[in-house]
Each structure stands twice: as structure tokens, then as C-alpha cells.
N, C-alpha and C. Protein backbone atom coordinates (compact mmCIF):
# COMPACT_ATOMS: atom_id res chain seq x y z
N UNK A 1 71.67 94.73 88.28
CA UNK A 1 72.11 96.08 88.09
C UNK A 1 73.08 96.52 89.18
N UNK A 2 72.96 95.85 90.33
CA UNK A 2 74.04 96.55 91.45
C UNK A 2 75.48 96.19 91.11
N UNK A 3 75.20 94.94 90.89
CA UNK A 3 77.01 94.00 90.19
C UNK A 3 77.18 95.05 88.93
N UNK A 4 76.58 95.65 87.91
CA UNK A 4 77.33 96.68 87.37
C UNK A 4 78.05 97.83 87.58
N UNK A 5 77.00 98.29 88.56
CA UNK A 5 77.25 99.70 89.28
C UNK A 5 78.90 99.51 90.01
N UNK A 6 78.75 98.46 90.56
CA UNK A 6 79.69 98.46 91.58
C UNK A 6 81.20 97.82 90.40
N UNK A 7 80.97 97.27 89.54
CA UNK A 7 82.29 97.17 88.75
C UNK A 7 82.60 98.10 88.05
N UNK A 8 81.42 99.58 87.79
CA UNK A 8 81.74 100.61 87.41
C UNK A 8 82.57 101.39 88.21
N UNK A 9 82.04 101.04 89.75
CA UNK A 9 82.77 102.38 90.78
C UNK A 9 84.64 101.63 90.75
N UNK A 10 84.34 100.16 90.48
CA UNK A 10 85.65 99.62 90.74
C UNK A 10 86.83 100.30 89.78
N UNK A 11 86.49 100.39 88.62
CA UNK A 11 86.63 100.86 87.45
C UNK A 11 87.52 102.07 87.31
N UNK A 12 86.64 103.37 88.31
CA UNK A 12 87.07 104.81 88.24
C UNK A 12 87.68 104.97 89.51
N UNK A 13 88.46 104.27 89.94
CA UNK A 13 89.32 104.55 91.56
C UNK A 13 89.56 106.62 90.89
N UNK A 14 89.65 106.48 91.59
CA UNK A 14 90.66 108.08 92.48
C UNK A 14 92.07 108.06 92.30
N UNK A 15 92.51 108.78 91.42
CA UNK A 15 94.05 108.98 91.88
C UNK A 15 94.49 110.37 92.76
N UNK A 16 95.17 109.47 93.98
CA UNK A 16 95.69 111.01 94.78
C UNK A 16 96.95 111.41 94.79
N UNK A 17 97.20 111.66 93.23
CA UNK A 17 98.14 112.72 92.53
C UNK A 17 97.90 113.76 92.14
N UNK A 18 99.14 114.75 91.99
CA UNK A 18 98.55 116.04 91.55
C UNK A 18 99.47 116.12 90.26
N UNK A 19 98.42 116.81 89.49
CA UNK A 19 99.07 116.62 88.12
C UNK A 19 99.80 118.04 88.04
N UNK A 20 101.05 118.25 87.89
CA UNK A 20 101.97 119.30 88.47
C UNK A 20 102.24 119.99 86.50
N UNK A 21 101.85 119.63 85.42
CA UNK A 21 101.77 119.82 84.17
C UNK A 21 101.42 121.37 83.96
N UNK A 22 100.34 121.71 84.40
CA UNK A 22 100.47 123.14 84.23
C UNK A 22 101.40 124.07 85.12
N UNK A 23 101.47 123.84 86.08
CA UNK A 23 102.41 124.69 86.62
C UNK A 23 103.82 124.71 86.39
N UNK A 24 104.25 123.54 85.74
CA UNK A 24 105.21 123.77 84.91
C UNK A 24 105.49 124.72 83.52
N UNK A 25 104.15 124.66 83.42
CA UNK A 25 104.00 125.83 82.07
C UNK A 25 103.96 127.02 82.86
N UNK A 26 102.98 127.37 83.35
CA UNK A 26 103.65 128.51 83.91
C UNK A 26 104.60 128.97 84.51
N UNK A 27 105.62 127.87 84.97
CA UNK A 27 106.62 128.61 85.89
C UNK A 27 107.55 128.95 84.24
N UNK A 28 107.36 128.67 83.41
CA UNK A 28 108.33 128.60 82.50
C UNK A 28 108.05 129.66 81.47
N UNK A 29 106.85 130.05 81.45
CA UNK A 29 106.62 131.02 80.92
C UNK A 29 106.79 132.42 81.47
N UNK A 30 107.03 132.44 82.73
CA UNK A 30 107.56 133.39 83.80
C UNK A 30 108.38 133.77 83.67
N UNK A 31 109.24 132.65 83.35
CA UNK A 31 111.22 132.22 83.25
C UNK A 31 111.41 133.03 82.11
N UNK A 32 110.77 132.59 80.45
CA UNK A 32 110.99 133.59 79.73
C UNK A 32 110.41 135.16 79.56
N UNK A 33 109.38 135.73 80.85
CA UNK A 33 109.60 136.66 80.78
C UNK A 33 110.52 137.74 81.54
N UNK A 34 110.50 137.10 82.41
CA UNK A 34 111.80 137.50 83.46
C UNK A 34 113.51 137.45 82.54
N UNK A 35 113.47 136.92 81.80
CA UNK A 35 114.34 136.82 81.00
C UNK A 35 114.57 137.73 79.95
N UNK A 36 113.85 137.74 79.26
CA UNK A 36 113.35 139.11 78.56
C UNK A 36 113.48 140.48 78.84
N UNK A 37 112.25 140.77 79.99
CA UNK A 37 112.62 142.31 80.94
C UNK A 37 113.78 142.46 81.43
N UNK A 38 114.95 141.17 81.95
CA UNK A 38 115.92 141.54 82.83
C UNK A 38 116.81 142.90 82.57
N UNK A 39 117.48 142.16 81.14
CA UNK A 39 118.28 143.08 80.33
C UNK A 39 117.41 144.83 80.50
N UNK A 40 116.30 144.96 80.09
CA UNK A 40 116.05 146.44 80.15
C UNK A 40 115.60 147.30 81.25
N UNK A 41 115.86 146.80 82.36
CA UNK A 41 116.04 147.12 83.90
C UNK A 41 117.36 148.02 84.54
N UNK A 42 117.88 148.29 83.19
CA UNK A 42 119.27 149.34 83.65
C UNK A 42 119.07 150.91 83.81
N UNK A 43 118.85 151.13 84.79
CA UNK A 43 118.43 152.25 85.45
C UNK A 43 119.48 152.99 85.81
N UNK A 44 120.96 152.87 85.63
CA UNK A 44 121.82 153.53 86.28
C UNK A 44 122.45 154.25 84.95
N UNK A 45 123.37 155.71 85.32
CA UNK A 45 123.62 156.30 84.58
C UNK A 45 125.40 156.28 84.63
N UNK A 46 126.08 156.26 83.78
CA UNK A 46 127.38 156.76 83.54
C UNK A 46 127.71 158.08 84.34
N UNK A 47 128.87 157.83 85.56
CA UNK A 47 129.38 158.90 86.30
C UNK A 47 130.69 159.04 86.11
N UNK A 48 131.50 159.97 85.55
CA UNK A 48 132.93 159.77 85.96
C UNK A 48 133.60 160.37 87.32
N UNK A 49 133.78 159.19 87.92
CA UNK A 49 133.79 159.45 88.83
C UNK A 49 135.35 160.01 89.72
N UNK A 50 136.04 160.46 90.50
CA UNK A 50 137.12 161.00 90.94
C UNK A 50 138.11 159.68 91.12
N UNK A 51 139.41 160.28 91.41
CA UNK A 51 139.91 159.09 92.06
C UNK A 51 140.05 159.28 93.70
N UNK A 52 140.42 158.07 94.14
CA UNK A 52 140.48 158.38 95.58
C UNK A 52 140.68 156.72 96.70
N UNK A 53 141.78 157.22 97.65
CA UNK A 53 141.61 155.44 97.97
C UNK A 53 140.65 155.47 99.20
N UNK A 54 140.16 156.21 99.51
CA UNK A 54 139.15 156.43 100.87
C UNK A 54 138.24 155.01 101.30
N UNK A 55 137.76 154.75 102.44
CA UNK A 55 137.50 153.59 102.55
C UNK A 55 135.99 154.28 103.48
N UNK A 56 134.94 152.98 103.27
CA UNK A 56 133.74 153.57 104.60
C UNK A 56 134.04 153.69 106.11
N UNK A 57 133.60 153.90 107.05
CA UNK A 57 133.74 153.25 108.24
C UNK A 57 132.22 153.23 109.30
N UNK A 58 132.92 152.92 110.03
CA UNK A 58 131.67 152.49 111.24
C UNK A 58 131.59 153.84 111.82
N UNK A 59 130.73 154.06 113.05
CA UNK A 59 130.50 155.11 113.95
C UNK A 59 131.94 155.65 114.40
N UNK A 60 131.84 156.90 114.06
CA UNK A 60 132.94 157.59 114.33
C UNK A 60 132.72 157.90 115.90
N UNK A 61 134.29 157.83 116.74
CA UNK A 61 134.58 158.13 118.61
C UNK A 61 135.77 159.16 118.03
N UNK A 62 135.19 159.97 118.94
CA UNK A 62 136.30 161.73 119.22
C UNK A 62 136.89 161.72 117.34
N UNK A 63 135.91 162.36 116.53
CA UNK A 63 136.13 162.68 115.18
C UNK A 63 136.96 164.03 115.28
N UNK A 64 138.03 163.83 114.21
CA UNK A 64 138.70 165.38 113.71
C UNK A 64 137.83 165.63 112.59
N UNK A 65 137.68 166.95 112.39
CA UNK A 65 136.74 167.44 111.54
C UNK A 65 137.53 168.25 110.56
N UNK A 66 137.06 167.95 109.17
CA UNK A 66 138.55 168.90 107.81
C UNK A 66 136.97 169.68 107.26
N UNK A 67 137.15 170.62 107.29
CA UNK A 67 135.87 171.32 105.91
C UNK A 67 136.61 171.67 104.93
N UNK A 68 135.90 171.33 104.04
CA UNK A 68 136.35 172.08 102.15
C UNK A 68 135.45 173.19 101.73
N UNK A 69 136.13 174.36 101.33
CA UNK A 69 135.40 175.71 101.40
C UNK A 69 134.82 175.42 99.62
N UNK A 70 134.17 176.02 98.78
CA UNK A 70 134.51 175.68 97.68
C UNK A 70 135.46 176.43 96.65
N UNK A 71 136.22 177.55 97.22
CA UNK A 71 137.84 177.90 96.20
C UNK A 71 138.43 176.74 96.52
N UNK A 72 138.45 175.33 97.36
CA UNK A 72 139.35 174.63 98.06
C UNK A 72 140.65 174.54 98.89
N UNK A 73 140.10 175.97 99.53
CA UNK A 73 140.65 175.88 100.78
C UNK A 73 140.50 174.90 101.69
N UNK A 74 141.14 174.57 102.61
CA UNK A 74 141.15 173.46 103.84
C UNK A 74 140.96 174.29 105.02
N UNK A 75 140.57 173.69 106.04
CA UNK A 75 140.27 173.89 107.41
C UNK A 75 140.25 172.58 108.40
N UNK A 76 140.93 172.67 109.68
CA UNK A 76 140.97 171.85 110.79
C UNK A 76 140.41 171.95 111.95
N UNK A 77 139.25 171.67 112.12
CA UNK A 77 138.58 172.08 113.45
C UNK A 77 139.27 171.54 114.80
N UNK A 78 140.35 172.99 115.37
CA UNK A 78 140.96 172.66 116.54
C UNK A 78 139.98 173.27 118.01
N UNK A 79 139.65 172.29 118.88
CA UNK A 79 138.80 173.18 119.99
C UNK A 79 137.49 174.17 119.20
N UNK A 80 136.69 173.37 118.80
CA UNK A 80 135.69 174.09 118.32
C UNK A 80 135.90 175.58 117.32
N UNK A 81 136.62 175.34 117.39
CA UNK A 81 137.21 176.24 115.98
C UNK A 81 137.90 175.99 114.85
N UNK A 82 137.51 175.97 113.49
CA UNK A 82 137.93 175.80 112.01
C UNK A 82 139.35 176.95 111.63
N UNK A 83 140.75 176.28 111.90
CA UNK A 83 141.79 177.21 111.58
C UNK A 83 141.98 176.72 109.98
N UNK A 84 142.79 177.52 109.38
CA UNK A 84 142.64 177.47 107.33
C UNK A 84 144.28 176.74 107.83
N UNK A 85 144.57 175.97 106.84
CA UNK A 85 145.73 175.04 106.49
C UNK A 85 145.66 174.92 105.15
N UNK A 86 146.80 174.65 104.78
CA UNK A 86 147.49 174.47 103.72
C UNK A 86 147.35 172.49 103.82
N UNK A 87 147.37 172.15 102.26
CA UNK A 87 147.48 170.86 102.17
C UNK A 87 148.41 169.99 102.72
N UNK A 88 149.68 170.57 102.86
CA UNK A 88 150.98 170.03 103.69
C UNK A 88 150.53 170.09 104.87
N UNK A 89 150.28 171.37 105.08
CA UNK A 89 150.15 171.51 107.08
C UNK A 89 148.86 170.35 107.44
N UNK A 90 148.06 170.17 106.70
CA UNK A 90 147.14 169.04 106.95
C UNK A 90 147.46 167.81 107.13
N UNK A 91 148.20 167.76 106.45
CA UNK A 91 149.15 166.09 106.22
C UNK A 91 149.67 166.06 107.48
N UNK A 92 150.74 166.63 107.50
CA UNK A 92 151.55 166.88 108.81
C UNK A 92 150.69 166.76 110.43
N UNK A 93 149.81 167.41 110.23
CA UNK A 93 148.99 167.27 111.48
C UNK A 93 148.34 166.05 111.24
N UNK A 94 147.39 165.63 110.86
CA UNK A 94 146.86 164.22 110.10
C UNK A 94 147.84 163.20 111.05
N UNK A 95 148.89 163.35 110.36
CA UNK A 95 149.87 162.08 110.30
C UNK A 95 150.27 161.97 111.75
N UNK A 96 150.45 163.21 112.69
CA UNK A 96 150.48 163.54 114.35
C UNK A 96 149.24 162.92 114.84
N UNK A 97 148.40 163.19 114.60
CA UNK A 97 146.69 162.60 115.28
C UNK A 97 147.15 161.04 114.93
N UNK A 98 147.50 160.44 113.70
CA UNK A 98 147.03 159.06 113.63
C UNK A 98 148.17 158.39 114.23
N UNK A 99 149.32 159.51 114.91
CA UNK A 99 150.50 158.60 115.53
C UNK A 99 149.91 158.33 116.58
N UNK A 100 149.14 159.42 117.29
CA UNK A 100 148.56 159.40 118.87
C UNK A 100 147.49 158.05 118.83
N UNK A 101 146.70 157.99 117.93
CA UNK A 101 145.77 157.90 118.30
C UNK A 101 145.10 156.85 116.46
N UNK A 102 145.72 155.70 116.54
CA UNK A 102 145.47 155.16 115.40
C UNK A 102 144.00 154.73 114.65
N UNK A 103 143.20 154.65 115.82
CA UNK A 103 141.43 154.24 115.94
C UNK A 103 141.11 156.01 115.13
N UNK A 104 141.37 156.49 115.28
CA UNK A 104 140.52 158.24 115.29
C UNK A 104 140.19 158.30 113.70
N UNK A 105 139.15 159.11 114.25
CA UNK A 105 137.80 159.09 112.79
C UNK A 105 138.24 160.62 112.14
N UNK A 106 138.20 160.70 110.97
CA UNK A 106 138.24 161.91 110.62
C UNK A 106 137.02 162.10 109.67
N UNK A 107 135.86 163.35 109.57
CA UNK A 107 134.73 163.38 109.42
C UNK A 107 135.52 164.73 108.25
N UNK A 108 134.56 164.44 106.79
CA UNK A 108 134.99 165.91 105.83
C UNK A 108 133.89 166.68 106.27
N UNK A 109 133.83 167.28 105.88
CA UNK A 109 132.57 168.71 106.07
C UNK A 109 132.66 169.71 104.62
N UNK A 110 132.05 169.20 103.90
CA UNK A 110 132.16 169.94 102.64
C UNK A 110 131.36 170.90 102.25
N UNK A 111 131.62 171.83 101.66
CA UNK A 111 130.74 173.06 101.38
C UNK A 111 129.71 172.49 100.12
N UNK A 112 128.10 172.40 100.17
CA UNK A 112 127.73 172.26 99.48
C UNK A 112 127.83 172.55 98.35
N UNK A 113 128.61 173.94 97.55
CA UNK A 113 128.98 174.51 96.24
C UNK A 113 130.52 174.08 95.89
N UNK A 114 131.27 173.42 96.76
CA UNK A 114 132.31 172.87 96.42
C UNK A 114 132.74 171.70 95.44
N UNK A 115 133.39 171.61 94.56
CA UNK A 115 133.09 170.27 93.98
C UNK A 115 133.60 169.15 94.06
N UNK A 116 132.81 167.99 93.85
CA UNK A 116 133.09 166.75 94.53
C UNK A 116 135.04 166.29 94.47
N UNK A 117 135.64 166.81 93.20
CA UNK A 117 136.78 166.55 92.75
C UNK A 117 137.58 167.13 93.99
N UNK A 118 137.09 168.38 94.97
CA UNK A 118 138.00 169.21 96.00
C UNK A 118 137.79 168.23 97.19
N UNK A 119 137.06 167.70 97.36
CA UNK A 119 136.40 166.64 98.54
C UNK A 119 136.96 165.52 98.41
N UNK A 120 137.02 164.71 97.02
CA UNK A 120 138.16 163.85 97.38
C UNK A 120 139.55 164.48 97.24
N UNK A 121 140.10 165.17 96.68
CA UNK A 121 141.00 165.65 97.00
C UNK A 121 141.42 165.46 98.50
N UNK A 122 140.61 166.36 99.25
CA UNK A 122 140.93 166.75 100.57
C UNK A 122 141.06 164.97 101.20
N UNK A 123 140.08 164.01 101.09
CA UNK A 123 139.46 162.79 101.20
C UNK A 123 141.49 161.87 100.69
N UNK A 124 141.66 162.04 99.75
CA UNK A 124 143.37 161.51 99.45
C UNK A 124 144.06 161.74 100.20
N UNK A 125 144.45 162.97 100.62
CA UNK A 125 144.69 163.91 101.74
C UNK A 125 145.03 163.39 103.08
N UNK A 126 143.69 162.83 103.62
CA UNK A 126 143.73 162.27 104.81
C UNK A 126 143.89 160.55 104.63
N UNK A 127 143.77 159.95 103.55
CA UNK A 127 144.47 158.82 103.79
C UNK A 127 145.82 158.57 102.91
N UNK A 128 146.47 159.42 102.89
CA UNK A 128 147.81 159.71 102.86
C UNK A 128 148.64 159.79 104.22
N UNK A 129 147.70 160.77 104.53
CA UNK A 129 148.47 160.36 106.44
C UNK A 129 148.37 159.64 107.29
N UNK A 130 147.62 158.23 106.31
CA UNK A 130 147.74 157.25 107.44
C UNK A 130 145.91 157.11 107.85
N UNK A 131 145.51 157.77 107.96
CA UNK A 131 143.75 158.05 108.88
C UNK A 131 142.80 156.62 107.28
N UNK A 132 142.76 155.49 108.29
CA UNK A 132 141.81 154.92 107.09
C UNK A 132 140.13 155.22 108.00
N UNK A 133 139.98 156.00 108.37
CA UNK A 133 138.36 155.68 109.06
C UNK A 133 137.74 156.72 108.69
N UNK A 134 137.10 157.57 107.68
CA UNK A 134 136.64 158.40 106.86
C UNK A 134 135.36 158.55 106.75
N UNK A 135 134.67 160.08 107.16
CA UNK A 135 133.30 160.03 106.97
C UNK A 135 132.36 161.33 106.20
N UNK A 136 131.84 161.43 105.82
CA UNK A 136 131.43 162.39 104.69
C UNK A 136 130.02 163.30 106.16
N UNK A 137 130.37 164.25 106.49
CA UNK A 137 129.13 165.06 107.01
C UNK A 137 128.16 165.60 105.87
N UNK A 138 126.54 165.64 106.89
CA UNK A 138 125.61 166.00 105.94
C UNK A 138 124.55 166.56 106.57
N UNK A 139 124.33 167.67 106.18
CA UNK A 139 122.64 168.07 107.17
C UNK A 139 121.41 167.28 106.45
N UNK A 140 120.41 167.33 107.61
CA UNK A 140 119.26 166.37 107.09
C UNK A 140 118.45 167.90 106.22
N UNK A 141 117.98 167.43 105.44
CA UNK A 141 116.86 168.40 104.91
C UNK A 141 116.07 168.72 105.70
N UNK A 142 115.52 170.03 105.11
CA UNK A 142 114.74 170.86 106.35
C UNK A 142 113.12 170.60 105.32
N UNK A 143 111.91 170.36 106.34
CA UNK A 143 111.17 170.49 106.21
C UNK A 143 110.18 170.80 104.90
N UNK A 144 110.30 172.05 105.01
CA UNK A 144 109.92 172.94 103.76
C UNK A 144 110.71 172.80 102.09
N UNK A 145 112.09 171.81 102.37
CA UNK A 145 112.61 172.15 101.05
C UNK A 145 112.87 170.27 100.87
């Protein structure tokens, strides 16, 4: 009886493979559902949006500051004070700052009730005169709202 036993154990060796068969099914059944959901994952909405050649930039050093009122008036913050300009007179000055001083940031400041179309506007504006380093101001929300 032992000479059986032991041509039995000979018999059933061990294989130390892994049989990788199901996880092929599942990775593939994954595949087609991921495939499936992808398409209806469109979460974004149709904007028409302005035109404008404005570009991002990095941390703005010694920013000129333009606010847009919302009738779309302009303003130039000279020495801590906002003087009213005309779209030309903006240009004109614009185009003086970026002779001096070609690095210089110009920051909009837009009136929250203004509309986005007067902002790039103003936003064309300044890279017309040359200024590509452009930055949109914004207060942080307050607390309570």
C-alpha cells in the first residue's frame, strides 16, 4: 500500500502557475463597461463665447490696473487712483507702459454687473497695445454668502 500512495503523490505534482483566465475576463468586462459609460460623461454645456486674443500669465510684478464699469466705461489706475479714459486714450497709454517697460502685467478689474463681452473688449484693448501678460481680478467670497 505505501508503493501506491506514493505513485499517487507522484502523480498530482503542484503546478506553480497562476492561472491568469479569469482576470482576463474581468479586465475585459470592465473594458466594455468603461466603454459604454464613456460617451455619456459629457457634462459640459455650449457657451458662446467672445472673441479675444488675450493670453494667461504667471504672477503679475508692478501690475497696471484697467476697471470696466458696467455702461463700459474704462478706467486707469494712475497712483492709486482710477482716472475714466476713452478706448484710444487707453491704447495710447498701454502702448507707452509696454514701450517702458515690456515684462509689465496689466490686471482687468471688472465690475461684477458688467458683461463679459465689455471685459474682453477692454481685454483686446490691451493686447492691441502690445501688453501680452493679462490678468482677470477677483474677490474671494465672503463667508456668509
Amino acid at each position: 500500500m505505501t508503493a501506491a500512495v506514493l505513485r499517487r503523490r507522484k502523480r498530482r505534482k503542484l503546478k506553480n502557475e497562476i492561472n491568469v483566465v479569469p482576470y482576463i475576463d474581468v479586465m475585459l468586462v470592465l473594458l466594455i463597461i468603461f466603454m459604454v459609460t464613456t460617451p455619456l460623461l459629457n457634462l459640459g454645456t455650449d457657451v458662446n463665447l467672445p472673441d479675444s486674443n488675450a493670453r494667461s500669465v504667471a504672477t503679475p510684478k508692478d501690475p497696471v490696473v484697467v476697471s470696466v464699469y458696467p455702461d463700459g466705461a474704462l478706467a486707469l489706475m494712475v497712483e492709486q487712483q482710477n482716472q475714466s479714459v476713452t478706448s484710444e486714450d487707453l491704447l495710447a497709454r498701454l502702448r507707452a507702459i509696454h514701450a517702458q517697460n515690456p515684462e509689465a502685467t496689466v490686471l482687468v478689474r471688472g465690475d461684477g454687473a458688467a458683461s463679459y463681452q465689455r471685459i474682453m473688449d477692454a481685454i483686446s484693448i490691451i493686447n492691441e497695445a502690445g501688453v501680452t501678460r493679462v490678468s482677470l481680478l477677483s474677490r474671494p467670497l465672503e463667508a456668509g454668502g
